[in-house]
C-alpha atoms as a PDB file:
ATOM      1  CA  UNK A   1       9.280 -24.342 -13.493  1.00  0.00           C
ATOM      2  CA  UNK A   2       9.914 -20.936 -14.651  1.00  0.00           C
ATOM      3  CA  UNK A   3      10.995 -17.771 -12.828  1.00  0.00           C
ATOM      4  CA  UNK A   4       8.333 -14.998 -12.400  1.00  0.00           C
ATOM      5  CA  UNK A   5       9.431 -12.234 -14.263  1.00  0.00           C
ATOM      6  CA  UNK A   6      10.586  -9.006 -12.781  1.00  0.00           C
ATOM      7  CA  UNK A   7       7.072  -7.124 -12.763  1.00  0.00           C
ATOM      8  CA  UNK A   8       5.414 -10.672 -10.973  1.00  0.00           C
ATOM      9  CA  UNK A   9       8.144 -10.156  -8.084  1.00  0.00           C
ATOM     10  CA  UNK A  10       7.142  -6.322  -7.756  1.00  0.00           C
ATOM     11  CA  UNK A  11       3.814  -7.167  -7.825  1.00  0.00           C
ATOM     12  CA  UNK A  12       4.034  -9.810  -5.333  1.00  0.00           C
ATOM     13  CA  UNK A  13       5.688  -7.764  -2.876  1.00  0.00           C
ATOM     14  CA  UNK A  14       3.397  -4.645  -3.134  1.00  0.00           C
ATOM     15  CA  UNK A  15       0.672  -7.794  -2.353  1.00  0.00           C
ATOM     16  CA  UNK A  16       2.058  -8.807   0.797  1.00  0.00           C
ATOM     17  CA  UNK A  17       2.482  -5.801   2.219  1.00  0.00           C
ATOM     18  CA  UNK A  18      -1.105  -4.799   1.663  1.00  0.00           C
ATOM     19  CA  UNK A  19      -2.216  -8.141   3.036  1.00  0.00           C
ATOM     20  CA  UNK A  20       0.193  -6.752   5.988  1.00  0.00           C
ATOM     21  CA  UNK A  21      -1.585  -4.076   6.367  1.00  0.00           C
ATOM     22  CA  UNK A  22      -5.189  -5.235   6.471  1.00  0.00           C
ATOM     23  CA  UNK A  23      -4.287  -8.626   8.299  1.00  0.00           C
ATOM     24  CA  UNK A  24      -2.499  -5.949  10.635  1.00  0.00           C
ATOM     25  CA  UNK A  25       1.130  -7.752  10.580  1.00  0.00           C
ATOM     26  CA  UNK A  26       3.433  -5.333  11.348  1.00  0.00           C
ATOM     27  CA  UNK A  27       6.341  -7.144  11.380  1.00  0.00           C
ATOM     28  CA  UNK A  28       5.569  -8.593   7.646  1.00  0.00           C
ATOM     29  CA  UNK A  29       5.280  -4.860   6.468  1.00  0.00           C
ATOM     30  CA  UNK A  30       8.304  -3.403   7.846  1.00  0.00           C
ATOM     31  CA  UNK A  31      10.064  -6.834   6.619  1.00  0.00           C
ATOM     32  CA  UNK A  32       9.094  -5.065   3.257  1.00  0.00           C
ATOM     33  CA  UNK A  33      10.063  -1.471   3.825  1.00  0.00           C
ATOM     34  CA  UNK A  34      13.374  -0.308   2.655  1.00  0.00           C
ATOM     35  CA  UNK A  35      15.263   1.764   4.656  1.00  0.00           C
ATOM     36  CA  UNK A  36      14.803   5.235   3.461  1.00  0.00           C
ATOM     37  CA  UNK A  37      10.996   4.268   3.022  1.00  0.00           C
ATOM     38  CA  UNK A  38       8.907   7.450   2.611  1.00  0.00           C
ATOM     39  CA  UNK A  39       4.981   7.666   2.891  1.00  0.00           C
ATOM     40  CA  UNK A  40       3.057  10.502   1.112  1.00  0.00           C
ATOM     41  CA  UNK A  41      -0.562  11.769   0.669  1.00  0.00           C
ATOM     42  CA  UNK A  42      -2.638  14.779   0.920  1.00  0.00           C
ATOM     43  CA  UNK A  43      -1.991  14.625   4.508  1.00  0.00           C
ATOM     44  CA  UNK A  44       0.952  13.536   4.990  1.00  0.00           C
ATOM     45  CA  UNK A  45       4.328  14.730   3.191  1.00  0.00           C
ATOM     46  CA  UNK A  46       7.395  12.174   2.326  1.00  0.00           C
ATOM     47  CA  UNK A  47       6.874  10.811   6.320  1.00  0.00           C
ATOM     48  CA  UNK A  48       9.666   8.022   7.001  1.00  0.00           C
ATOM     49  CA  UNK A  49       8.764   4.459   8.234  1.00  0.00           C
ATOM     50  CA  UNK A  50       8.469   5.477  12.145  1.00  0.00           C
ATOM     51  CA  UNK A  51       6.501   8.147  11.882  1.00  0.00           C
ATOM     52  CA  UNK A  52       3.961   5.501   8.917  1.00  0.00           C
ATOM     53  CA  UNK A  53       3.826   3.317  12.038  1.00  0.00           C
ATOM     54  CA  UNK A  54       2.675   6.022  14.725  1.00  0.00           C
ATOM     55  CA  UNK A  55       0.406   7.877  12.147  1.00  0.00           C
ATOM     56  CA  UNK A  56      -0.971   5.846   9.197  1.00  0.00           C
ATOM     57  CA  UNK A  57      -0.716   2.225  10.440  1.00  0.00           C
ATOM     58  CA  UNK A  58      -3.580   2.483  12.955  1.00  0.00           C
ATOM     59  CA  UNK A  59      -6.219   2.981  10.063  1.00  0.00           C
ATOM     60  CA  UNK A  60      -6.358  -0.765   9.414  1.00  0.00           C
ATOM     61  CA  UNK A  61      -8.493  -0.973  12.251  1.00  0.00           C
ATOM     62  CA  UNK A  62     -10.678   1.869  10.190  1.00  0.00           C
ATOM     63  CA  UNK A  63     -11.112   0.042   6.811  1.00  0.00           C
ATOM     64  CA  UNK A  64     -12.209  -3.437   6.069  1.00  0.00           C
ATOM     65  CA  UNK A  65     -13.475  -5.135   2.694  1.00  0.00           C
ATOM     66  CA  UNK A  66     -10.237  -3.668   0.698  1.00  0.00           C
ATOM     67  CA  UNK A  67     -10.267  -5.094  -3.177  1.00  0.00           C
ATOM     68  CA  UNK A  68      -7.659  -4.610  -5.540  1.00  0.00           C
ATOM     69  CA  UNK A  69      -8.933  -3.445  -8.589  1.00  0.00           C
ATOM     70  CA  UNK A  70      -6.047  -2.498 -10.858  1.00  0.00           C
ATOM     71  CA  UNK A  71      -2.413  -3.351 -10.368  1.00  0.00           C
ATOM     72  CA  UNK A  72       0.015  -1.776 -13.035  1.00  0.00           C
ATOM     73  CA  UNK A  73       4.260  -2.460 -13.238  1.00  0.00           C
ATOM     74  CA  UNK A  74       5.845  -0.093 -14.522  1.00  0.00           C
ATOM     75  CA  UNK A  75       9.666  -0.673 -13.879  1.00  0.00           C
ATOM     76  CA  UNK A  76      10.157   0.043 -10.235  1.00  0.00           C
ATOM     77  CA  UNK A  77       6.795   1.967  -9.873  1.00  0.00           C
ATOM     78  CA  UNK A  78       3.552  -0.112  -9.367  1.00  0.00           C
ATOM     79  CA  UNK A  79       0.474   1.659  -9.587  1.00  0.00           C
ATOM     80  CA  UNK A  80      -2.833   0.205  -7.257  1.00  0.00           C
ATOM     81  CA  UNK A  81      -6.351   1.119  -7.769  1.00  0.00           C
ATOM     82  CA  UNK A  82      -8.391  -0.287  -4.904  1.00  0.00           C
ATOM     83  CA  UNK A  83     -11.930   0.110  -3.062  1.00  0.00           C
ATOM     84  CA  UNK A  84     -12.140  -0.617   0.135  1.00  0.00           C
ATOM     85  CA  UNK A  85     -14.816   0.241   3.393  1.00  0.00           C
ATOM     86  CA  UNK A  86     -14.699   2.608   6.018  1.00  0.00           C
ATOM     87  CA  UNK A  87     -15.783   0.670   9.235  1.00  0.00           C
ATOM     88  CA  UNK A  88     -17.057   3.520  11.143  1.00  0.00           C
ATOM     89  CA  UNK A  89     -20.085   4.297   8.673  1.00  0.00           C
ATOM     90  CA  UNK A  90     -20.125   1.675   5.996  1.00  0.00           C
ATOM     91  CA  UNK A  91     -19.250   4.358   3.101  1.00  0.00           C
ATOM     92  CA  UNK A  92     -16.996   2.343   0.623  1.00  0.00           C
ATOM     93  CA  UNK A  93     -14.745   4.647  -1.425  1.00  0.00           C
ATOM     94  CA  UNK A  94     -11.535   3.961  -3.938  1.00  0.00           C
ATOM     95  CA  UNK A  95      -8.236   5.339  -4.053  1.00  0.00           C
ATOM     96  CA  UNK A  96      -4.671   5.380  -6.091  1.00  0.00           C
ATOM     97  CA  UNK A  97      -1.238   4.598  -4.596  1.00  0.00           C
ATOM     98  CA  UNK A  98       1.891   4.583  -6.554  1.00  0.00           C
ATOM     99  CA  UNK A  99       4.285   2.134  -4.573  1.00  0.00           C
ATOM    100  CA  UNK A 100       8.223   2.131  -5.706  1.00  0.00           C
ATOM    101  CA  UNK A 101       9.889  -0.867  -4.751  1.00  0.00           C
ATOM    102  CA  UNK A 102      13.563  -1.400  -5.603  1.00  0.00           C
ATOM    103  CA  UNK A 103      15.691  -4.386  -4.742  1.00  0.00           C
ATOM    104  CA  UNK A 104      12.546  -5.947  -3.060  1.00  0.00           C
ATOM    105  CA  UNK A 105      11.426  -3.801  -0.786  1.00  0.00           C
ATOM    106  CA  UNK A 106       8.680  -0.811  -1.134  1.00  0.00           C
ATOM    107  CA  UNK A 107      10.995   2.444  -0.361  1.00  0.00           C
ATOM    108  CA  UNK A 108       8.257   5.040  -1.144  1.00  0.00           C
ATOM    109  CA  UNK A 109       4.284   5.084  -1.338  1.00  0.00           C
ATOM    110  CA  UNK A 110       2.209   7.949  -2.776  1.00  0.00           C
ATOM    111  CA  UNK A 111      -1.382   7.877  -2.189  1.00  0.00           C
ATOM    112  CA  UNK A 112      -4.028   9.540  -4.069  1.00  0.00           C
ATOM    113  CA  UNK A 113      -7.315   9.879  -2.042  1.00  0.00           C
ATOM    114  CA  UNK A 114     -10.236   9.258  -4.624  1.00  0.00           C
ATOM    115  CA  UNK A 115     -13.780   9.426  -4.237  1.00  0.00           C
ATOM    116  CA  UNK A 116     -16.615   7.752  -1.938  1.00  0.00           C
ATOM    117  CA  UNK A 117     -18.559   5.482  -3.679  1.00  0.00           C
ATOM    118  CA  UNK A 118     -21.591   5.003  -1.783  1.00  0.00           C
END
């Protein structure tokens, strides 16, 4: 059987910790966190892995129905385009996150907040 190559194993480990996330495992996600992890997006600038926990974590219980749509390796960076479904009024809507994962783990995530799509 052959290895997966390097961009399978990044992939694979941005996938777990997104299935993490929505099957709200937190001790799978922070399993995949590096150390110096760092969280950014429009509201939130270069947070580390506590504060993720106290202030992003929660939203899984706000967003069901996620689909990946686009998963790019680049190197280290990984680049996911996914829609997914507000639970509080139904609106889906699609965003951008550029995960960096070195030596296995995800030790930065960058989101880009994109638009609702109805």
């Amino acid at each position: 059987m052959q290895e997966p190559t390097r961009d399978a194993q990044v992939a694979a480990v941005v996938r777990r910790f997104y299935r993490a996330f929505f099957d709200k495992d937190r001790a799978s996600a922070e399993a995949l966190l590096g150390k110096a992890f760092t969280f950014s997006s429009p509201r939130d600038d270069h947070i580390d892995q506590s504060e993720y926990f106290r202030r992003c974590w929660p939203n899984s219980d706000r967003i069901d129905q996620f689909s990946e749509e686009k998963l790019a390796v680049l190197g280290n960076d990984t680049f996911l385009r996914y829609s997914a479904r507000r639970v509080a009024d139904g609106v889906r809507f699609r965003n951008v996150e550029n995960i960096r994962v070195e030596d296995g783990k995800i030790v930065s995530v960058d989101v880009y907040f994109g638009r609702d799509l109805g």
